[in-house]
N, C-alpha and C. Protein backbone atom coordinates (compact mmCIF):
# COMPACT_ATOMS: atom_id res chain seq x y z
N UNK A 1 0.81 -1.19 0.00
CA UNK A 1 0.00 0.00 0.00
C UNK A 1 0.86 1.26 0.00
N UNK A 2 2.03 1.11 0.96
CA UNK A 2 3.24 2.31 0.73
C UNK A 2 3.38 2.96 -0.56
N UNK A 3 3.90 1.93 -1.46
CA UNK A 3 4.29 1.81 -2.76
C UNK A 3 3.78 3.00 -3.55
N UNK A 4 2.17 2.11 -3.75
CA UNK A 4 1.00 2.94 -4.51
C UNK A 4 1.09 4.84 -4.16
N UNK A 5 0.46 4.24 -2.29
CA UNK A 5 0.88 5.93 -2.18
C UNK A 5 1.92 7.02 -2.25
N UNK A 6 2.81 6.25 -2.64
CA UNK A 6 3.87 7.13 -2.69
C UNK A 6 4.03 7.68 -4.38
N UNK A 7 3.86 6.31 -5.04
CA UNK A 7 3.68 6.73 -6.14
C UNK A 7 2.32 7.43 -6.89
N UNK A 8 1.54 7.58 -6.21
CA UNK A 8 0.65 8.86 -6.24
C UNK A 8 0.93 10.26 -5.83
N UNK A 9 1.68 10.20 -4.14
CA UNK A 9 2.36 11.37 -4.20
C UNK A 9 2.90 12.09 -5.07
N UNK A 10 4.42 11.01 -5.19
CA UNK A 10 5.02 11.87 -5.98
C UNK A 10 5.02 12.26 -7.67
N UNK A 11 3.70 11.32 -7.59
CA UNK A 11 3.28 11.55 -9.46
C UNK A 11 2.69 13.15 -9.55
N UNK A 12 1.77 13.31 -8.45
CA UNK A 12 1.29 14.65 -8.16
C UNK A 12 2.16 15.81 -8.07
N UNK A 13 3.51 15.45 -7.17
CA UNK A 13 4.06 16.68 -7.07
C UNK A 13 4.93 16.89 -8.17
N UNK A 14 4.94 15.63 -9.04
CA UNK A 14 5.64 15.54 -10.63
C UNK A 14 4.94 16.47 -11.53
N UNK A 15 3.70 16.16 -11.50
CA UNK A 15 2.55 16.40 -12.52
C UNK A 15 2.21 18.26 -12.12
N UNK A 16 1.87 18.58 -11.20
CA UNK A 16 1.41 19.49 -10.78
C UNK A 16 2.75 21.05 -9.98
N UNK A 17 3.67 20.29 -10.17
CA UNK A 17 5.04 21.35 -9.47
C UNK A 17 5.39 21.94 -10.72
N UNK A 18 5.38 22.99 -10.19
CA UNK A 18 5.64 24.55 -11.66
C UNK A 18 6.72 25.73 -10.91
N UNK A 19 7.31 25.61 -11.49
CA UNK A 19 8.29 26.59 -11.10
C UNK A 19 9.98 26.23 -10.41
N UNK A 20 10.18 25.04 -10.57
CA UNK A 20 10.93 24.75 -9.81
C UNK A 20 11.00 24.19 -8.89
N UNK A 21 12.14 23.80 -7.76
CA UNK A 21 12.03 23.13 -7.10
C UNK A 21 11.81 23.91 -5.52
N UNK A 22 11.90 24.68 -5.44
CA UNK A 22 11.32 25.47 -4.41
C UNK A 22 9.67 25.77 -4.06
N UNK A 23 9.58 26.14 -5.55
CA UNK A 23 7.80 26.41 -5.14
C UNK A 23 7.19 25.10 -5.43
N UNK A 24 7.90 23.76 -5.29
CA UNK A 24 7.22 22.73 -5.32
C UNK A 24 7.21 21.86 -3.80
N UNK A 25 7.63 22.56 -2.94
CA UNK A 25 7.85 22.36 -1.53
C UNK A 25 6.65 22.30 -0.67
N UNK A 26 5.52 23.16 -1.15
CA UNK A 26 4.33 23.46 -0.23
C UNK A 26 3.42 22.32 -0.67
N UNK A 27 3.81 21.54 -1.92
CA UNK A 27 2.86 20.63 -2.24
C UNK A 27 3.47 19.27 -1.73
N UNK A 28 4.91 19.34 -1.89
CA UNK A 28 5.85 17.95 -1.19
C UNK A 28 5.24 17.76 0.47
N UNK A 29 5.20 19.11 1.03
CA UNK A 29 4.92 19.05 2.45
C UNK A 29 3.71 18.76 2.79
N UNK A 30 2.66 18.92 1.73
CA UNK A 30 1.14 18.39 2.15
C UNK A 30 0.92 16.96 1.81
N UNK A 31 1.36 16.55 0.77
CA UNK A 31 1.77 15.51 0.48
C UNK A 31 2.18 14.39 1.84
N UNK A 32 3.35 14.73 2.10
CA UNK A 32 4.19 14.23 3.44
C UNK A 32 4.05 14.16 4.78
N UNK A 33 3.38 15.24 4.91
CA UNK A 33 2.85 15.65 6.24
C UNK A 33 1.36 15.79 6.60
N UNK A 34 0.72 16.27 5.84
CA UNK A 34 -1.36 16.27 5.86
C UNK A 34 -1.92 15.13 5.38
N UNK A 35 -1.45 14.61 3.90
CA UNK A 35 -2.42 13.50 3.09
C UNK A 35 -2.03 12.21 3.90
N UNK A 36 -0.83 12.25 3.58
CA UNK A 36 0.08 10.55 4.18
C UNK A 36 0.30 10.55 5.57
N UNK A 37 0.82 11.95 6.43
CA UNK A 37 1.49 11.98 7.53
C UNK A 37 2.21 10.63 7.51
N UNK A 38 3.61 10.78 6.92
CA UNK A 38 4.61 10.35 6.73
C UNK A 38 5.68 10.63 7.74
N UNK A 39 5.47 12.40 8.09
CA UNK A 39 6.66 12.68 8.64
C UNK A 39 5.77 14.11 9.64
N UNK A 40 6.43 14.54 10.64
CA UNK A 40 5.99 15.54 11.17
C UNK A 40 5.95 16.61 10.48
N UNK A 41 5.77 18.09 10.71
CA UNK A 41 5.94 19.24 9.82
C UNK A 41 6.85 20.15 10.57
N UNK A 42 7.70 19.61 11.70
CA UNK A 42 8.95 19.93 12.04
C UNK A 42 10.24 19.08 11.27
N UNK A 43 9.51 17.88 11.26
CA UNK A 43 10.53 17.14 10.46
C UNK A 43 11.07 17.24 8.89
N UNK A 44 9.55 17.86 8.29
CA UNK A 44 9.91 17.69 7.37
C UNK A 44 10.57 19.24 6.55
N UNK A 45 10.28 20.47 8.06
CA UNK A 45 11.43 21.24 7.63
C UNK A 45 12.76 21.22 7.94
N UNK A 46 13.30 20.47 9.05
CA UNK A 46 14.40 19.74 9.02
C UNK A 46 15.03 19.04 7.60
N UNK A 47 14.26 18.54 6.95
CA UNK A 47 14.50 17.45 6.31
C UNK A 47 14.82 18.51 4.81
N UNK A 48 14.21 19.24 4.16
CA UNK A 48 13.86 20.28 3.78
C UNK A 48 15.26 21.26 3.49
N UNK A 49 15.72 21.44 4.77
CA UNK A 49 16.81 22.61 5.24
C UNK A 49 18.47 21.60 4.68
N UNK A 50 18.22 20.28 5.25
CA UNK A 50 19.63 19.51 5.02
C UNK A 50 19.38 19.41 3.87
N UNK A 51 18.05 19.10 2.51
CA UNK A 51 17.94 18.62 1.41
C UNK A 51 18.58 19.86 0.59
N UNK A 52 18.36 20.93 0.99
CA UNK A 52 18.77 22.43 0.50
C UNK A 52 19.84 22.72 0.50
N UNK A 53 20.73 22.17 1.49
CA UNK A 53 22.56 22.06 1.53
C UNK A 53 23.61 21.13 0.34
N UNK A 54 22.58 20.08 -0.03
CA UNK A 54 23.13 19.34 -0.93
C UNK A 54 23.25 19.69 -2.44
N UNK A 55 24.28 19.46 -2.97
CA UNK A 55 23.92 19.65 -4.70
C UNK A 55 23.21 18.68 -4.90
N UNK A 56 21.95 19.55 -6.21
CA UNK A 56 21.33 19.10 -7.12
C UNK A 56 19.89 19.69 -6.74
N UNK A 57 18.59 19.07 -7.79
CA UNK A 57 17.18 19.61 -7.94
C UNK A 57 16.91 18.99 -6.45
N UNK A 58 16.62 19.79 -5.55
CA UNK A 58 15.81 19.56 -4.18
C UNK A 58 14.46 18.88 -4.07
N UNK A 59 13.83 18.82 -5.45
CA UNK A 59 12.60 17.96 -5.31
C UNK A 59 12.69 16.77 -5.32
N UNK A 60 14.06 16.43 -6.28
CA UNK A 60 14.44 15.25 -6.70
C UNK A 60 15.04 14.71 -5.41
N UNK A 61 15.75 15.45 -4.55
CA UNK A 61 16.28 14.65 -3.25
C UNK A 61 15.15 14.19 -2.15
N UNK A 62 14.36 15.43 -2.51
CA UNK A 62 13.29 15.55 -1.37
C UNK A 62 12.01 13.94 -1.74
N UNK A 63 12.18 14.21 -3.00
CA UNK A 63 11.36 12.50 -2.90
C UNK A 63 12.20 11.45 -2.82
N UNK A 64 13.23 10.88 -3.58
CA UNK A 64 14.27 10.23 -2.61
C UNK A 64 14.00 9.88 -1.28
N UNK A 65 13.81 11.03 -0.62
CA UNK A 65 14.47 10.48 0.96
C UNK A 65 13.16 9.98 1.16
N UNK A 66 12.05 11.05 1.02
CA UNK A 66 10.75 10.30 0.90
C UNK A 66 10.51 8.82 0.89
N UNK A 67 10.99 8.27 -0.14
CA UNK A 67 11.04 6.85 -0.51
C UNK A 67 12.13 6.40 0.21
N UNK A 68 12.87 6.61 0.40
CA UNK A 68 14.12 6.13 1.43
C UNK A 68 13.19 6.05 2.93
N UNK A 69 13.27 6.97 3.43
CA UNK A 69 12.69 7.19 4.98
C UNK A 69 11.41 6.32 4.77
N UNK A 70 10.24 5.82 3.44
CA UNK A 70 9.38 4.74 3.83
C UNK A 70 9.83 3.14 3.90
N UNK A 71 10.31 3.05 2.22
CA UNK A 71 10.95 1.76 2.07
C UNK A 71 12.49 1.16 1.62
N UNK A 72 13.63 2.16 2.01
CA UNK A 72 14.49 1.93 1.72
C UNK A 72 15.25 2.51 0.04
N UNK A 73 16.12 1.83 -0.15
CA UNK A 73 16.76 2.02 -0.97
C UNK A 73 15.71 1.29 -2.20
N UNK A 74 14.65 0.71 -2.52
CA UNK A 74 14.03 0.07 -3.08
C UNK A 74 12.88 1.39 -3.23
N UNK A 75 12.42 1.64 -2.12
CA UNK A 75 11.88 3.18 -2.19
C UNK A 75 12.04 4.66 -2.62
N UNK A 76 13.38 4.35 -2.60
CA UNK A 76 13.90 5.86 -2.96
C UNK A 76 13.79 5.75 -4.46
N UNK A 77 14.41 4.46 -4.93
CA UNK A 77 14.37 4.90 -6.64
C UNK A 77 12.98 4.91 -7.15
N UNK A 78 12.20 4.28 -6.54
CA UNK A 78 10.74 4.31 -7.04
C UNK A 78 9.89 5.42 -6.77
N UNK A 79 10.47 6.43 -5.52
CA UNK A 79 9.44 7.47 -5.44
C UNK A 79 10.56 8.45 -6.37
N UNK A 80 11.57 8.58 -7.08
CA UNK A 80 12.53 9.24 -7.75
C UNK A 80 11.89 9.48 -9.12
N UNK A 81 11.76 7.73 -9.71
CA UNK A 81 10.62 7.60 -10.81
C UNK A 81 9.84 8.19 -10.98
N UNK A 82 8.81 7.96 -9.81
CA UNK A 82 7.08 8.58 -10.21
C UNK A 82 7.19 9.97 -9.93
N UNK A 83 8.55 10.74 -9.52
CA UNK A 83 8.40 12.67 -9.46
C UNK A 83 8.86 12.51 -10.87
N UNK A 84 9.62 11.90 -11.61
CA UNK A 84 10.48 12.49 -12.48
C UNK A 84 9.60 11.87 -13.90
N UNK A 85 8.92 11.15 -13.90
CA UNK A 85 8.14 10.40 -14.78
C UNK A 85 7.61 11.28 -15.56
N UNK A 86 6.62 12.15 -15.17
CA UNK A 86 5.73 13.19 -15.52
C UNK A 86 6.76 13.98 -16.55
N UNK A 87 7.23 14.63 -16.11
CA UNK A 87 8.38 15.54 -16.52
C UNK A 87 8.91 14.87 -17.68
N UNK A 88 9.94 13.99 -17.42
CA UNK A 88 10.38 12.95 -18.52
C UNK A 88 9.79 12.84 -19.67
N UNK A 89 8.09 12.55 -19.33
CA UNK A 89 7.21 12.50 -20.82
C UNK A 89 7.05 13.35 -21.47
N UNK A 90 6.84 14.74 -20.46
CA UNK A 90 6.73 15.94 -21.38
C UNK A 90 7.45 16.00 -22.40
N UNK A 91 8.48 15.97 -21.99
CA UNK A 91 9.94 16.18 -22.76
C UNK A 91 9.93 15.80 -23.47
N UNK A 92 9.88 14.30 -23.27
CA UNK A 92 9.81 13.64 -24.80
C UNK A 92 8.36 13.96 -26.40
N UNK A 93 7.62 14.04 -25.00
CA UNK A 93 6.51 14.82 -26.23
C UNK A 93 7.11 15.82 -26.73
N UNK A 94 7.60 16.55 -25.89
CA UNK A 94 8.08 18.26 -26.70
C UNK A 94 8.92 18.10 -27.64
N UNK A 95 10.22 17.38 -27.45
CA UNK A 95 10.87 17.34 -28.56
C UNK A 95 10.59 16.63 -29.72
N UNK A 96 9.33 15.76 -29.70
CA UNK A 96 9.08 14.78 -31.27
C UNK A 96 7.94 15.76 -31.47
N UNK A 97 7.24 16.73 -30.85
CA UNK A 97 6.47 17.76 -31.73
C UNK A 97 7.78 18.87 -32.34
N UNK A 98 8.58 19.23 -31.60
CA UNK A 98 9.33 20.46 -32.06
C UNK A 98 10.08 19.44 -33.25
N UNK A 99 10.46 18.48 -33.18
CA UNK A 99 11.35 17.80 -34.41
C UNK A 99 10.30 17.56 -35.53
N UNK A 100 8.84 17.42 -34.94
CA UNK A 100 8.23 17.51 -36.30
C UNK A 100 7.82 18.66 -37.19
N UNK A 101 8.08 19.24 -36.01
CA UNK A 101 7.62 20.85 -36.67
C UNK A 101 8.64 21.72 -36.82
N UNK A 102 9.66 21.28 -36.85
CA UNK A 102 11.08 22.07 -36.64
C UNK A 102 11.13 23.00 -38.19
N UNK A 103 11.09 21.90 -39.30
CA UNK A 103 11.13 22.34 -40.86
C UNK A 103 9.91 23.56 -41.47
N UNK A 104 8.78 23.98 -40.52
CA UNK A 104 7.56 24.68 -40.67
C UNK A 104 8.54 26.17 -41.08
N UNK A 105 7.31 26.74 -41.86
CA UNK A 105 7.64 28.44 -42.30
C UNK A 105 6.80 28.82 -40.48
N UNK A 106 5.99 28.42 -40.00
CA UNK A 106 5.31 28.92 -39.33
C UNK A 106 6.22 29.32 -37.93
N UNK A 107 6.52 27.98 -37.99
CA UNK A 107 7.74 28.32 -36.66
C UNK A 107 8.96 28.47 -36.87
N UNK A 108 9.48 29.10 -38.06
CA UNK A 108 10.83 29.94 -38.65
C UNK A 108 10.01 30.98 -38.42
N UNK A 109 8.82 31.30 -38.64
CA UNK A 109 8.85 32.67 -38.29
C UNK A 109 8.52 32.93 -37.02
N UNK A 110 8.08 32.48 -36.20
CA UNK A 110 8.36 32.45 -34.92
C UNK A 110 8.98 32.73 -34.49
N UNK A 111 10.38 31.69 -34.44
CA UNK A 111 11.71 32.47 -33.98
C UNK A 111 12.05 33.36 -34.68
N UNK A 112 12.45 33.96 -35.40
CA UNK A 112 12.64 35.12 -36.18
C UNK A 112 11.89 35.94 -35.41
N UNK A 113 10.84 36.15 -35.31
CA UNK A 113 10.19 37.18 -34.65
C UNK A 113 10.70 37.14 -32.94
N UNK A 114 11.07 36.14 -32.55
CA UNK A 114 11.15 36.17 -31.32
C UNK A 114 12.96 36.30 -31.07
N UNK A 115 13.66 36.44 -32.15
CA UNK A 115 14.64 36.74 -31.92
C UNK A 115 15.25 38.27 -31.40
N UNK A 116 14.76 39.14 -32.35
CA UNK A 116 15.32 40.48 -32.12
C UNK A 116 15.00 40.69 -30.67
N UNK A 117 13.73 40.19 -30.19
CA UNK A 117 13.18 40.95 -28.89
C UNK A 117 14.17 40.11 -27.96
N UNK A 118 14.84 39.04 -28.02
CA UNK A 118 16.15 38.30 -27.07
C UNK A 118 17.05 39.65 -27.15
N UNK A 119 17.69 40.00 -28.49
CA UNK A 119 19.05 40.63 -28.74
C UNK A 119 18.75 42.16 -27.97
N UNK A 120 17.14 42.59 -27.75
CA UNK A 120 16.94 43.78 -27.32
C UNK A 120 17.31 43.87 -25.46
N UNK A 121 16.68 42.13 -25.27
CA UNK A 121 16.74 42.18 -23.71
C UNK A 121 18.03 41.67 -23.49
N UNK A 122 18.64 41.09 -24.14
CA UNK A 122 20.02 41.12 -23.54
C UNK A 122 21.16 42.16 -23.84
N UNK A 123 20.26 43.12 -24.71
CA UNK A 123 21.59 44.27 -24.96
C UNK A 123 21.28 45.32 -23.99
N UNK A 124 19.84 45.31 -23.28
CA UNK A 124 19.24 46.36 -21.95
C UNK A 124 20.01 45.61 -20.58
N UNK A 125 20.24 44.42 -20.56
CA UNK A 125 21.03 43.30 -19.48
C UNK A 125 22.12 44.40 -19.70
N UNK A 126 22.92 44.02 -20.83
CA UNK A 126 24.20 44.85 -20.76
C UNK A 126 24.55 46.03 -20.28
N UNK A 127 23.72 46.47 -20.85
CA UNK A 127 23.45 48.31 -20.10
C UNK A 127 23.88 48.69 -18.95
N UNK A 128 22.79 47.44 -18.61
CA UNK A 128 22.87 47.73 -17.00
C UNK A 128 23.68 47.39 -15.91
N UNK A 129 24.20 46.69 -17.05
CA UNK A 129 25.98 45.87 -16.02
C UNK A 129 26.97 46.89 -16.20
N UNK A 130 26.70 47.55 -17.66
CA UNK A 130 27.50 48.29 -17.91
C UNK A 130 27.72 49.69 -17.12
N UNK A 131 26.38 50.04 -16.88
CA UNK A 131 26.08 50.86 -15.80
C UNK A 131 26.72 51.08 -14.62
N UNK A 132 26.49 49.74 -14.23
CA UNK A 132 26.87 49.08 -12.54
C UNK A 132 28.58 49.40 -12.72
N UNK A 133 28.99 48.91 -13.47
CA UNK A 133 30.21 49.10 -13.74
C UNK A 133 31.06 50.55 -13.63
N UNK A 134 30.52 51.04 -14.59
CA UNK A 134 30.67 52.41 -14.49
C UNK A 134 30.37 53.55 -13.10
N UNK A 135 29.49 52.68 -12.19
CA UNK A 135 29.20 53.39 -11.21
C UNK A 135 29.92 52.68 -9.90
N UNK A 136 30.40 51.87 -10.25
CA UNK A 136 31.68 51.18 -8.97
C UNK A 136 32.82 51.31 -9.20
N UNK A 137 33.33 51.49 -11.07
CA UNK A 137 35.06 51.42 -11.25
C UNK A 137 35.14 52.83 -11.66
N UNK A 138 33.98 53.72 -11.96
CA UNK A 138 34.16 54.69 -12.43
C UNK A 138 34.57 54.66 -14.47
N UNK A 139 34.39 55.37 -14.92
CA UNK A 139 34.79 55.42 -16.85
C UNK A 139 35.08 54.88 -17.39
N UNK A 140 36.69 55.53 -16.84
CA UNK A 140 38.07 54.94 -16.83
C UNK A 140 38.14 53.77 -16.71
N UNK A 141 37.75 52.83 -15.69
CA UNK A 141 38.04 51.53 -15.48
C UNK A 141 36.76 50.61 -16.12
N UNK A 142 35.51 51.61 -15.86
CA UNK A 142 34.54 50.76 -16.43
C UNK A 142 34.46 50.13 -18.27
N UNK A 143 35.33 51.51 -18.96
CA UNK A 143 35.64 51.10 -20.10
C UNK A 143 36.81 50.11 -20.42
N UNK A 144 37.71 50.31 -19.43
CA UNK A 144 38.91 49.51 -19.32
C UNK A 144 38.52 48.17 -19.16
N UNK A 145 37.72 48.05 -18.63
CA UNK A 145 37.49 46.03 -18.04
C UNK A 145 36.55 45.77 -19.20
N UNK A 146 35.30 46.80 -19.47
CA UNK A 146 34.81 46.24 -20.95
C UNK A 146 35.87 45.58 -22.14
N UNK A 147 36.62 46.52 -22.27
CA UNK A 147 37.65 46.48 -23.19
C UNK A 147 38.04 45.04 -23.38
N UNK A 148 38.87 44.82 -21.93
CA UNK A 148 39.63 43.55 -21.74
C UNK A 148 39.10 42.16 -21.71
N UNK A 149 37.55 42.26 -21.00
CA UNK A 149 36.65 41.24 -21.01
C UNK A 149 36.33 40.96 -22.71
N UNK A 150 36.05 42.09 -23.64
CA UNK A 150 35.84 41.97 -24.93
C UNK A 150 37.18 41.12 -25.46
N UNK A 151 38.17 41.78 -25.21
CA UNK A 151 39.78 40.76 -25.82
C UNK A 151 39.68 39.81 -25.38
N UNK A 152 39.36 38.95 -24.07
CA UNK A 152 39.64 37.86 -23.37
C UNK A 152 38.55 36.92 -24.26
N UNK A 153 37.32 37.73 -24.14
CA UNK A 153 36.21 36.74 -24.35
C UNK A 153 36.11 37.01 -26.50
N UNK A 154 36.64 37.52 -27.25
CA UNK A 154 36.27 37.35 -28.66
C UNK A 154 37.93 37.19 -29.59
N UNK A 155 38.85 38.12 -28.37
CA UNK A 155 39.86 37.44 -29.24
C UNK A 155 41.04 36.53 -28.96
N UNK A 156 41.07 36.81 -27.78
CA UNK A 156 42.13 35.47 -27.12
C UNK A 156 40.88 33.78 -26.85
N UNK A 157 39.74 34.10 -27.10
CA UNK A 157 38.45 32.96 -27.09
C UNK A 157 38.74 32.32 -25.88
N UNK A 158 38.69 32.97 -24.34
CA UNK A 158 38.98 32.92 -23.18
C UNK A 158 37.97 31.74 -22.75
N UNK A 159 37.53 30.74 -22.21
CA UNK A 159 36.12 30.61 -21.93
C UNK A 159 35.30 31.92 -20.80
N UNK A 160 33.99 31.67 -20.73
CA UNK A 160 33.22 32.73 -20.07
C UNK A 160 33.75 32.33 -18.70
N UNK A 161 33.67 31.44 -18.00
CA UNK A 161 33.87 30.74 -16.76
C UNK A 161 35.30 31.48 -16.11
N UNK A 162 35.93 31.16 -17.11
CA UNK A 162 37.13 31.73 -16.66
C UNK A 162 37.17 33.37 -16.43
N UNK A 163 37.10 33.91 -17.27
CA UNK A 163 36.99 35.45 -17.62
C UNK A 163 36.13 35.68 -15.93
N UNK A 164 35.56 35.30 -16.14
CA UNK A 164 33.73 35.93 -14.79
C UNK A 164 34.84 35.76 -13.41
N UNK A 165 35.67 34.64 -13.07
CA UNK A 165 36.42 34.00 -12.54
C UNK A 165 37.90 35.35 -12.16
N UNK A 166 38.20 35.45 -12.81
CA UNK A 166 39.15 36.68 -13.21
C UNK A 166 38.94 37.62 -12.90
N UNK A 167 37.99 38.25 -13.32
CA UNK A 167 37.09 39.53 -12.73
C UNK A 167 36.74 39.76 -11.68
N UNK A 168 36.57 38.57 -10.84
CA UNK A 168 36.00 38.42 -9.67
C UNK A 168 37.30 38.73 -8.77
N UNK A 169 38.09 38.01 -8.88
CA UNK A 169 39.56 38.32 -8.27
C UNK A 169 40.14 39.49 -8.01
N UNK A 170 39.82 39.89 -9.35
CA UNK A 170 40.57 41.28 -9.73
C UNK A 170 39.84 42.29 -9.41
N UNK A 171 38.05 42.05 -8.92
CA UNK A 171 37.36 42.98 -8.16
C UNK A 171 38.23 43.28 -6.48
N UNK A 172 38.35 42.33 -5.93
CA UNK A 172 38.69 41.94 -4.95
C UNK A 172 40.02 42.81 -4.49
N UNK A 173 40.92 42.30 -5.31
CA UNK A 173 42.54 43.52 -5.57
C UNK A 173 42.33 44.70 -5.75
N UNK A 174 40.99 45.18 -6.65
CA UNK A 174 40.91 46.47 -7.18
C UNK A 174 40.56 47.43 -6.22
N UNK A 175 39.58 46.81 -5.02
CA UNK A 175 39.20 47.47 -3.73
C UNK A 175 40.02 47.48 -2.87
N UNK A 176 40.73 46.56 -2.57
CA UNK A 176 41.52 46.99 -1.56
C UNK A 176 42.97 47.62 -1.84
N UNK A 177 43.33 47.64 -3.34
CA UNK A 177 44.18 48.83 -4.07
C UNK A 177 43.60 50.28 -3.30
N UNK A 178 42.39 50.07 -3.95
CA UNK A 178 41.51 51.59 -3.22
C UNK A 178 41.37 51.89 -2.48
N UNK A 179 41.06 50.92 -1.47
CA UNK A 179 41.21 51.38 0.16
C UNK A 179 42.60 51.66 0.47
N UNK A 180 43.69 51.58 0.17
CA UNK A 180 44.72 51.64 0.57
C UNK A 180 45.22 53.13 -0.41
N UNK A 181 45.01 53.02 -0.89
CA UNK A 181 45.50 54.24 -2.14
C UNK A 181 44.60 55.35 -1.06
N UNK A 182 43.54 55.35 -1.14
CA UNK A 182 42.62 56.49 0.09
C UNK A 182 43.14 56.37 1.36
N UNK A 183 43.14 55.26 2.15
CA UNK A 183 43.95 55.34 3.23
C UNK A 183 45.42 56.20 3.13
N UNK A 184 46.32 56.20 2.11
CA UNK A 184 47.34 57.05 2.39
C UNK A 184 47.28 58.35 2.00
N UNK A 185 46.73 58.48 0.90
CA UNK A 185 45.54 59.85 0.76
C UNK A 185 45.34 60.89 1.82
N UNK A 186 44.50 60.89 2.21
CA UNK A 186 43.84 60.57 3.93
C UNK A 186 44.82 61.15 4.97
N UNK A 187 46.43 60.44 5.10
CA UNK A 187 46.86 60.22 6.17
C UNK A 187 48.12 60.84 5.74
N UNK A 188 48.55 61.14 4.57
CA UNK A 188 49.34 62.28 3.99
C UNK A 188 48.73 63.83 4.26
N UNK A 189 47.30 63.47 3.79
CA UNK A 189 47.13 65.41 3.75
C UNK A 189 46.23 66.02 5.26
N UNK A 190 46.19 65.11 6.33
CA UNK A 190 46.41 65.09 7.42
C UNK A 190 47.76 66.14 8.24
């Protein structure tokens, strides 16, 4: 009888969880705690809080243990299944409609149309980094790191990871250059 209900549970919180794995928590917990009372609703924010520390999709751990904490290791992959089942099919539906419809004028023009309005919102993204930039390194530097991020990332073909990585560092040096450059500032015209 475990079995079944579990695999009703978690077909539900498969079928019916939108947004992720966070806003699929209030339905895991009614699930777990109101329908089945499986687990307390102290426990299962305990349970919840450690599932949130771990890498990976939290729904996916969170039914796991589910099935673990009823029937074991025999449980866990089976309540893993029936969250991920739902999902799984979609998918597969989606991509043998998009592969059938991939060759359409209808949905070339689709994307086409839905392209420029990407290149608009990610060139307003830019802006606004660019902005940010300009309003923490100041001009001078804000054009300077554009610059270099542009060489790293189109002509030395840096990966992104790295570059973001770099920057980050070199934020780090660049402030406390500054604090120290002002600190003697400061303590000279004193």
């Amino acid at each position: 009888m475990e079995y079944k209900q579990l695999a009703l549970a978690m077909l539900r919180t498969g079928l019916l969880g939108f947004g992720g794995g966070p806003s699929v928590m209030p339905l895991f917990r009614h699930e777990a705690v109101h329908t089945y009372k499986w687990m307390s609703d102290d426990d299962f924010g305990e349970t919840l809080a450690i599932a949130n520390t771990l890498p990976g999709p939290v729904a996916t751990k969170m039914s796991a243990y589910l099935g673990y904490q009823l029937k074991g290791w025999p449980g866990a992959i089976w309540a893993t299944i029936w969250h991920i089942l739902p999902t799984s099919l979609a998918m597969i539906l989606l991509f043998s409609v998009v592969g059938a419809v991939s060759n359409s004028a209808i949905i070339a023009g689709m994307i086409g149309a839905v392209t420029p309005v990407i290149a608009v919102l990610l060139a307003q993204m830019a802006y606004d980094f660019g902005k940010k930039a300009v309003k923490g390194f100041g001009w001078i530097m804000g054009i300077a790191t554009f610059v270099l991020a542009f060489v790293l990332l189109q002509l030395v073909n840096l990966h992104p990871g790295i570059v973001i990585i770099v920057f980050i560092f070199y934020g780090l040096f660049h402030y406390r250059l500054v604090d120290k450059w002002r600190a003697r500032s400061q303590g000279g015209t004193s």
